[in-house]
N, C-alpha and C. Protein backbone atom coordinates (compact mmCIF):
# COMPACT_ATOMS: atom_id res chain seq x y z
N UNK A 1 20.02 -13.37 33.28
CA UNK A 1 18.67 -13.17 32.80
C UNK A 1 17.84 -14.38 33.22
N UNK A 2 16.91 -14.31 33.74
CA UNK A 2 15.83 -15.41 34.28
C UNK A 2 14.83 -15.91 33.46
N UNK A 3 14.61 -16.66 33.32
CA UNK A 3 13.65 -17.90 32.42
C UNK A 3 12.15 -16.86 32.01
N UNK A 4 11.89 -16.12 33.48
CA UNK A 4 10.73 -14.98 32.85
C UNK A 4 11.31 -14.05 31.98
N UNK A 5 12.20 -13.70 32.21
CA UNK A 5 12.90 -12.38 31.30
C UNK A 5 13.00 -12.87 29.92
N UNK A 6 13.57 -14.25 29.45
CA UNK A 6 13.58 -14.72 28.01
C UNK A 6 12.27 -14.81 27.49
N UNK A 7 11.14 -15.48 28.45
CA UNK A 7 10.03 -15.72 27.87
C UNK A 7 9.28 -14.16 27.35
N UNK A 8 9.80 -13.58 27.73
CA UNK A 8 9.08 -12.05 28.00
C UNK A 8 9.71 -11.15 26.51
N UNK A 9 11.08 -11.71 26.68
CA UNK A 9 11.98 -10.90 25.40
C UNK A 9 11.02 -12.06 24.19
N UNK A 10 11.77 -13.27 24.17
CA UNK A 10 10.54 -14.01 23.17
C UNK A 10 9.51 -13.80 22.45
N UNK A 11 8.21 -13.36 23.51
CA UNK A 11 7.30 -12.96 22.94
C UNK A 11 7.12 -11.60 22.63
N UNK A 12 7.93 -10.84 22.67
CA UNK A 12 8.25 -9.20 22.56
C UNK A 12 8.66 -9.28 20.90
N UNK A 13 9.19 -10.22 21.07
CA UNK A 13 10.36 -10.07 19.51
C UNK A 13 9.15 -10.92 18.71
N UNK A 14 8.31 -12.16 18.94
CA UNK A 14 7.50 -12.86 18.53
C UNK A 14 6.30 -11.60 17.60
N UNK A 15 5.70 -10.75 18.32
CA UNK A 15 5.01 -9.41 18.40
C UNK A 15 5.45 -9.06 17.27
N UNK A 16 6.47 -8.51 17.02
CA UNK A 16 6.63 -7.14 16.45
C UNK A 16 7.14 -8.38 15.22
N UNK A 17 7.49 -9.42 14.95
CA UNK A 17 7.96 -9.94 13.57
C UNK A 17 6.55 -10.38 13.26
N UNK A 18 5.91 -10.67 13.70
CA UNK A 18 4.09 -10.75 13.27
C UNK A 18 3.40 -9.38 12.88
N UNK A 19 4.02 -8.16 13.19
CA UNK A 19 3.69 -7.16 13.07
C UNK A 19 4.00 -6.23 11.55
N UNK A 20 5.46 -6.57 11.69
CA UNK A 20 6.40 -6.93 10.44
C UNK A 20 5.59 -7.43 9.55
N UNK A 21 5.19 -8.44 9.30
CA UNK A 21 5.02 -9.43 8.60
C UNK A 21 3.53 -8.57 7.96
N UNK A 22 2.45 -8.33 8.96
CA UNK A 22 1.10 -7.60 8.95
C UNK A 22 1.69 -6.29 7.70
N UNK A 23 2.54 -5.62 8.09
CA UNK A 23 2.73 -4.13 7.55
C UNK A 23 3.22 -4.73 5.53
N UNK A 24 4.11 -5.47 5.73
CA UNK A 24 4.56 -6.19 4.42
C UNK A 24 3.34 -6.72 3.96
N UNK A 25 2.23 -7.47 4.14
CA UNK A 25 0.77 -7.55 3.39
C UNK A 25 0.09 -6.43 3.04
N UNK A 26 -0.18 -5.21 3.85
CA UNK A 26 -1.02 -4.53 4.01
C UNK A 26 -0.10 -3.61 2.63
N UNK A 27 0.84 -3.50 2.94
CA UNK A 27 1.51 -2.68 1.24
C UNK A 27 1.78 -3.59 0.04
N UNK A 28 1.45 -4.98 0.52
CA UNK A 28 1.85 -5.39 -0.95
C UNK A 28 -0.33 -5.50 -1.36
N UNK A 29 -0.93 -5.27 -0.29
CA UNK A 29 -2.25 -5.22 -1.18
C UNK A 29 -2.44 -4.17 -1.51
N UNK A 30 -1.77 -2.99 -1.14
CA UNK A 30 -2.37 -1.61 -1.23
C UNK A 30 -1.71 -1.50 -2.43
N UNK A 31 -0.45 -1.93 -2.53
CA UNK A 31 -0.03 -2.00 -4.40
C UNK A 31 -0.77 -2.92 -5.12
N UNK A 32 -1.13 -3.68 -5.00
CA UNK A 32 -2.14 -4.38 -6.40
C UNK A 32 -3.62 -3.45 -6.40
N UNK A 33 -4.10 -2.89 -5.33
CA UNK A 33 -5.07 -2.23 -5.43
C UNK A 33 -5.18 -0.91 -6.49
N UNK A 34 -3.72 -0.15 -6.03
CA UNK A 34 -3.04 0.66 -6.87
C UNK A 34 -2.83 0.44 -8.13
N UNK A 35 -2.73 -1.25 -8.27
CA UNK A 35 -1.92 -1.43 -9.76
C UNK A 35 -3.66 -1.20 -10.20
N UNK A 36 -4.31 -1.89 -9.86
CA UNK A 36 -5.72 -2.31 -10.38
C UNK A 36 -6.33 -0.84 -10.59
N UNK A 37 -6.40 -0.48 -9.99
CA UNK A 37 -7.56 0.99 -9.80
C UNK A 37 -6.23 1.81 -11.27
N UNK A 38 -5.32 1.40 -11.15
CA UNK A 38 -4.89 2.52 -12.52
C UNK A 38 -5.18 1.77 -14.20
N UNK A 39 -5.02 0.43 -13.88
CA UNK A 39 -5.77 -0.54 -15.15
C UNK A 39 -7.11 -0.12 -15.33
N UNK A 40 -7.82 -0.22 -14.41
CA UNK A 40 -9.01 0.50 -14.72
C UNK A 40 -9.29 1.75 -15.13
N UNK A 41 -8.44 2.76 -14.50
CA UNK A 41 -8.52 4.21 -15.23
C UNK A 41 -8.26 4.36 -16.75
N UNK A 42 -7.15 3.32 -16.96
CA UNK A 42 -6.46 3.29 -18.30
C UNK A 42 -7.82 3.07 -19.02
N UNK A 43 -8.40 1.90 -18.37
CA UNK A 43 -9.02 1.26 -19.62
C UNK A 43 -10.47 2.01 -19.75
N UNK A 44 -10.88 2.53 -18.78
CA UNK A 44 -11.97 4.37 -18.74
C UNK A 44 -11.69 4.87 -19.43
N UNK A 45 -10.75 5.46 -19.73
CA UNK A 45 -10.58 6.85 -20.44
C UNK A 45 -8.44 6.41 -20.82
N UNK A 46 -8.54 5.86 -21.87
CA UNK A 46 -7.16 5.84 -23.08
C UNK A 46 -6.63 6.62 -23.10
N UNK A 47 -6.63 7.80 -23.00
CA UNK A 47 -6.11 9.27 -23.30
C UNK A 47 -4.99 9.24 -21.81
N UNK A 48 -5.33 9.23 -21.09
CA UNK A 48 -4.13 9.24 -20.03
C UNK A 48 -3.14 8.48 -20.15
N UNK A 49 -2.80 7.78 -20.77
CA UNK A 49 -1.49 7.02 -20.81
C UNK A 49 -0.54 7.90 -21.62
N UNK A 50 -1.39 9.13 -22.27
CA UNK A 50 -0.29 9.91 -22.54
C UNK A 50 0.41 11.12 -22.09
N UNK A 51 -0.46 11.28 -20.66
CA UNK A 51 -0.98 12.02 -19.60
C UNK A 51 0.51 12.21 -18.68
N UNK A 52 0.66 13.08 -18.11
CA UNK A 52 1.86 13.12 -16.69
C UNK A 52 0.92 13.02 -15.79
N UNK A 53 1.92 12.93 -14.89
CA UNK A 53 1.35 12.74 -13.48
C UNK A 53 0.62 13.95 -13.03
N UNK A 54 1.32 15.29 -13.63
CA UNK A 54 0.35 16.53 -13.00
C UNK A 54 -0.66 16.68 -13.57
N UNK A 55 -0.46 16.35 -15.39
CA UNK A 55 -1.92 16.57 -16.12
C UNK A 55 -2.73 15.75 -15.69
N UNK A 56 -2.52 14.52 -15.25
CA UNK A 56 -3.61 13.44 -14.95
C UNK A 56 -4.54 14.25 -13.78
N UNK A 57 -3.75 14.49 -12.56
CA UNK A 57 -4.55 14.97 -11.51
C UNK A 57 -4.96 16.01 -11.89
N UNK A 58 -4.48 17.46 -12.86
CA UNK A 58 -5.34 18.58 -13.13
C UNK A 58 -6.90 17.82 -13.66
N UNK A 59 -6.61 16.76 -14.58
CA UNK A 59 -7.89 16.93 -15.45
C UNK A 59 -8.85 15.90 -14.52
N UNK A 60 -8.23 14.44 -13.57
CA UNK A 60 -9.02 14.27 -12.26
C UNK A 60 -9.77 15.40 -11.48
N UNK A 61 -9.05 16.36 -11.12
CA UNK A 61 -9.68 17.48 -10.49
C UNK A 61 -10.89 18.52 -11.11
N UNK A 62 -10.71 18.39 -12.64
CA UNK A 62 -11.52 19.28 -13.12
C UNK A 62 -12.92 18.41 -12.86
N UNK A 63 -13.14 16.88 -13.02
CA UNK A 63 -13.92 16.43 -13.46
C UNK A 63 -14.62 16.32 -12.30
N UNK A 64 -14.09 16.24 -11.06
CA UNK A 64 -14.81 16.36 -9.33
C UNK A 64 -14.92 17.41 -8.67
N UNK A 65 -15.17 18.67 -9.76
CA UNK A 65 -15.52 20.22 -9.49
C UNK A 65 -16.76 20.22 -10.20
């Protein structure tokens, strides 16, 4: 393997663990966003915490009809 070929694998592998790294932020913000936006629903309207997951979205849905 030639000195270009390592430099080439290097920055190939350099890429994609920066890429890695990008995808692991982008879901750990999209979960606090998640956590947040449901603290807020909670604290809108109390009644859903006693809610399922299907009743929640039936009665979401009624209210954006």
């Amino acid at each position: 393997m030639s000195f270009t070929e390592k430099e080439f694998l290097q920055a190939k592998h350099r890429l994609e663990e920066a890429q890695a790294r990008n995808r692991v932020k982008e879901r750990s913000a999209r979960t606090h966003r998640l956590l947040q936006e449901g603290a807020i629903l909670e604290k809108a309207i109390p009644q859903v915490r006693q809610m399922s997951l299907k009743q929640l979205e039936g009665y979401l849905c009624s209210l954006i009809k």
